[in-house]
Protein backbone atom coordinates (compact mmCIF):
# COMPACT_ATOMS: atom_id res chain seq x y z
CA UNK A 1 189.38 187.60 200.77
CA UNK A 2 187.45 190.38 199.34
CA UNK A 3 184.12 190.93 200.57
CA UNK A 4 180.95 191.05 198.42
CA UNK A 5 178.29 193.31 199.21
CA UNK A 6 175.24 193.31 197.50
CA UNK A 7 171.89 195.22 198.00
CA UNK A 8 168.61 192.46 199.37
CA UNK A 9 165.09 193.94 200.00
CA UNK A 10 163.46 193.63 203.21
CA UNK A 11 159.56 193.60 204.04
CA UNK A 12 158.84 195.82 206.81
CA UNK A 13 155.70 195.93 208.81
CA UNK A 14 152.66 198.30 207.43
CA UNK A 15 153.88 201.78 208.51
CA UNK A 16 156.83 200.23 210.32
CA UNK A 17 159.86 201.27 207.64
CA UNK A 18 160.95 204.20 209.96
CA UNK A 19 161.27 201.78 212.94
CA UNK A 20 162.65 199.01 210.71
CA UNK A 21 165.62 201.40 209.66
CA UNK A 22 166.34 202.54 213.10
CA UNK A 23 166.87 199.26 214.32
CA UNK A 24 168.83 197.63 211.45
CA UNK A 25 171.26 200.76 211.76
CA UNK A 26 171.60 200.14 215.17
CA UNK A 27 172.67 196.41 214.71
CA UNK A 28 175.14 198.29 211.80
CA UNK A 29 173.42 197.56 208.74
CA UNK A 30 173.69 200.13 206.02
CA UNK A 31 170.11 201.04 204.90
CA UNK A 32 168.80 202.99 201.98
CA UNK A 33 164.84 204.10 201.98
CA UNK A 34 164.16 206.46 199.27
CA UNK A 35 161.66 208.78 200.28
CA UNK A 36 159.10 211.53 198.71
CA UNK A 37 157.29 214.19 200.36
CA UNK A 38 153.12 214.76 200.64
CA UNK A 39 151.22 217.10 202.00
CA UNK A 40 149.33 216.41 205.57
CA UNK A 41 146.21 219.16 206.57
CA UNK A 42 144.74 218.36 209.80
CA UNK A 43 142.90 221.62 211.07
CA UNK A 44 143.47 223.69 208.10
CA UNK A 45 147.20 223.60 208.62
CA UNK A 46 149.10 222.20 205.83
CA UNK A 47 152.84 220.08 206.73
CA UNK A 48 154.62 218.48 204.56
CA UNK A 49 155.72 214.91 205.55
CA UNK A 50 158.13 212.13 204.03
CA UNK A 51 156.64 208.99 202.99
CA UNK A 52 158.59 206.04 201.90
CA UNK A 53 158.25 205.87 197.93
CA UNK A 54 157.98 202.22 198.07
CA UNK A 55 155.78 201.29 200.97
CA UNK A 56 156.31 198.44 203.24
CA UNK A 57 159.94 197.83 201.35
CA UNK A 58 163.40 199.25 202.47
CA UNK A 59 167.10 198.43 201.13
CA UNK A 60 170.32 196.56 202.62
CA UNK A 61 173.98 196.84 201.47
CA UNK A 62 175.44 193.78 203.05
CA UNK A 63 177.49 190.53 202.61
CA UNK A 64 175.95 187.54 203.55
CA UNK A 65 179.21 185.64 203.81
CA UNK A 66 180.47 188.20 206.16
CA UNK A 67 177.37 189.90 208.22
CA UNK A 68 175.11 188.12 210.52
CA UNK A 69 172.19 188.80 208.02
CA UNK A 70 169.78 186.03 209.89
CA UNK A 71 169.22 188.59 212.72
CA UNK A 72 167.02 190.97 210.26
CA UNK A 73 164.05 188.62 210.51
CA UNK A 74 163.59 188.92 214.20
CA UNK A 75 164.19 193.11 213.94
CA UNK A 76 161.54 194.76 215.18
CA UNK A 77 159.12 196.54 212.47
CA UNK A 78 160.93 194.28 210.07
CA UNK A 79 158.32 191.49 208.59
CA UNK A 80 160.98 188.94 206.49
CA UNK A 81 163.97 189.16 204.10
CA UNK A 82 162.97 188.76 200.72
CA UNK A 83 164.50 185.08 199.86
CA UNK A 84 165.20 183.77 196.16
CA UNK A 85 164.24 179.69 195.51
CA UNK A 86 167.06 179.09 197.71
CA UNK A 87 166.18 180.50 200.75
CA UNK A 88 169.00 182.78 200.14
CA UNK A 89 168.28 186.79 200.41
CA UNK A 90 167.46 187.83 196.77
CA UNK A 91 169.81 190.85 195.59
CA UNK A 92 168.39 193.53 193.73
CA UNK A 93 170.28 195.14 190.85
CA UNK A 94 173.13 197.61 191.94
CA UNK A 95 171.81 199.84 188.61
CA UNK A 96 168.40 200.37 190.27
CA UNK A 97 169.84 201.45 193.81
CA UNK A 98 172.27 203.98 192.22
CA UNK A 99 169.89 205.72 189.82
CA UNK A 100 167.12 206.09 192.72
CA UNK A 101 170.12 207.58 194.93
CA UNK A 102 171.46 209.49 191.64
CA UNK A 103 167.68 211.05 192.17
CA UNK A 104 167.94 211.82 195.94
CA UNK A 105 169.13 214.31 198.15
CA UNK A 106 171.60 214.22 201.17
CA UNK A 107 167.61 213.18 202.78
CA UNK A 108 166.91 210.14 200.37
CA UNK A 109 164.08 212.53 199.49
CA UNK A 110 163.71 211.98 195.74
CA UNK A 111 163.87 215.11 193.66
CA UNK A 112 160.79 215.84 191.85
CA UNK A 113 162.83 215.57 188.40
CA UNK A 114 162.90 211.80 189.00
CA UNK A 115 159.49 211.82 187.75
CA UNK A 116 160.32 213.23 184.64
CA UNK A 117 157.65 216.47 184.67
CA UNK A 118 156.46 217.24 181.21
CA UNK A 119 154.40 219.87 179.94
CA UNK A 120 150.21 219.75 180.45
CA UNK A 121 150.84 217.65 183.08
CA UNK A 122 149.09 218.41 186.54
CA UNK A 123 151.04 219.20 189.79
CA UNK A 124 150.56 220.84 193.02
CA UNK A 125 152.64 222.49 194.93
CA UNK A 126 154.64 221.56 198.00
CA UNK A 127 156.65 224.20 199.43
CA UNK A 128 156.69 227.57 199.02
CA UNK A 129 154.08 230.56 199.19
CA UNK A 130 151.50 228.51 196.92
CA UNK A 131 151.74 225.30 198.86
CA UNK A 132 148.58 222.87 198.08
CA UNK A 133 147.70 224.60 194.82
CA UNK A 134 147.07 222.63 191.81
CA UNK A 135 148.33 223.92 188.41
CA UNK A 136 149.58 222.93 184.92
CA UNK A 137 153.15 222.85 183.36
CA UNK A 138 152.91 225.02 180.32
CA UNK A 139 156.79 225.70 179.79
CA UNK A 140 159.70 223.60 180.72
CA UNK A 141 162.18 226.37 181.21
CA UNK A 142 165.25 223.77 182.27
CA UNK A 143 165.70 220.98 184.01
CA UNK A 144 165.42 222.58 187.08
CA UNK A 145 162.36 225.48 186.60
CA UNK A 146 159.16 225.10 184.99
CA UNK A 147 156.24 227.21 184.32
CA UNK A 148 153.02 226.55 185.67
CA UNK A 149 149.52 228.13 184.91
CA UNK A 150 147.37 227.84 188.25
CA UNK A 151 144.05 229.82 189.57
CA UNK A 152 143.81 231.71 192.53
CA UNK A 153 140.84 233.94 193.39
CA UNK A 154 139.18 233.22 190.09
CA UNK A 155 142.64 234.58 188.13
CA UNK A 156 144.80 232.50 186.20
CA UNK A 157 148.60 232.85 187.10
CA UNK A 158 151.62 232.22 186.08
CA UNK A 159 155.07 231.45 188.08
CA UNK A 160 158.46 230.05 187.14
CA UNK A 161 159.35 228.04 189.56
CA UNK A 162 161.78 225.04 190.70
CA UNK A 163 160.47 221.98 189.77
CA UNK A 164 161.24 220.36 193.45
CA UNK A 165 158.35 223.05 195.06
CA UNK A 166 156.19 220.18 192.77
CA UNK A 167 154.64 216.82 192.92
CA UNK A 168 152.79 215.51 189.83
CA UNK A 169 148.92 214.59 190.38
């Protein structure tokens, strides 16, 4: 018999999806988290850290005829299985998973074209030598490079630059 994997949501704990996935992999779960990078300054030094892009929620490819699913509940940093009227995990669309994961990198960091930048709208940057500075797309040069107008020292610049060095604001 063939088996039938599906993708189910599971709750996590607040702030607990990193220690929800480590555990889940460990029992053998496959788990998908797609994740997007912000900037952290503590002490006027800027690091860039990746935060879950749906808090609280992480992803499971599994078959519940096959895989002892009722474990994930008691996983530590997990909070509960989402359940449809049946008490049955609820799957979530197949479509959805693949076009968020069409969007990542080898990370699960989502590249910055997933959100579609368009021009006038507001970004700052999050790599690179102008990390934390807030400009304007005035040119979409491709669909990887932009151009964005930003100030420094009273000037007004203006860089070409990869649109995954940006994060719209």
């Amino acid at each position: 018999m063939k088996s039938k994997k599906n993708w189910y949501v599971i709750k996590t704990k607040p702030n607990q999806e990193f220690k929800a996935i480590k555990n889940l992999i460990n029992q053998g779960f496959e788990i998908f988290c797609p994740l997007f990078p912000i900037i952290k300054k503590k002490n006027n030094i800027s690091k860039k850290i990746m935060k879950p892009l749906f808090p609280s929620y992480i992803f499971s490819l599994f078959d519940i005829k096959d895989n002892d699913w009722t474990s994930i509940g008691s996983t530590y940093g997990v909070q509960y299985l989402l359940k449809n009227e049946h008490m049955y995990p609820q799957t979530i669309s197949a479509d959805f998973i693949r076009s968020l994961k069409q969007n990542c990198n080898e990370k699960s960091c989502i590249t910055s074209n997933y959100f579609n930048l368009c021009k006038d709208d507001k970004v700052k940057f999050i790599d690179g030598p102008f990390i934390d500075s807030i400009g304007k797309i005035i040119k979409l040069s491709s669909s990887d490079r932009v151009s964005v107008l930003f100030k420094i020292f009273n000037n007004q610049y203006r860089v070409n630059v990869q649109s995954s060095l940006l994060l719209k604001v």
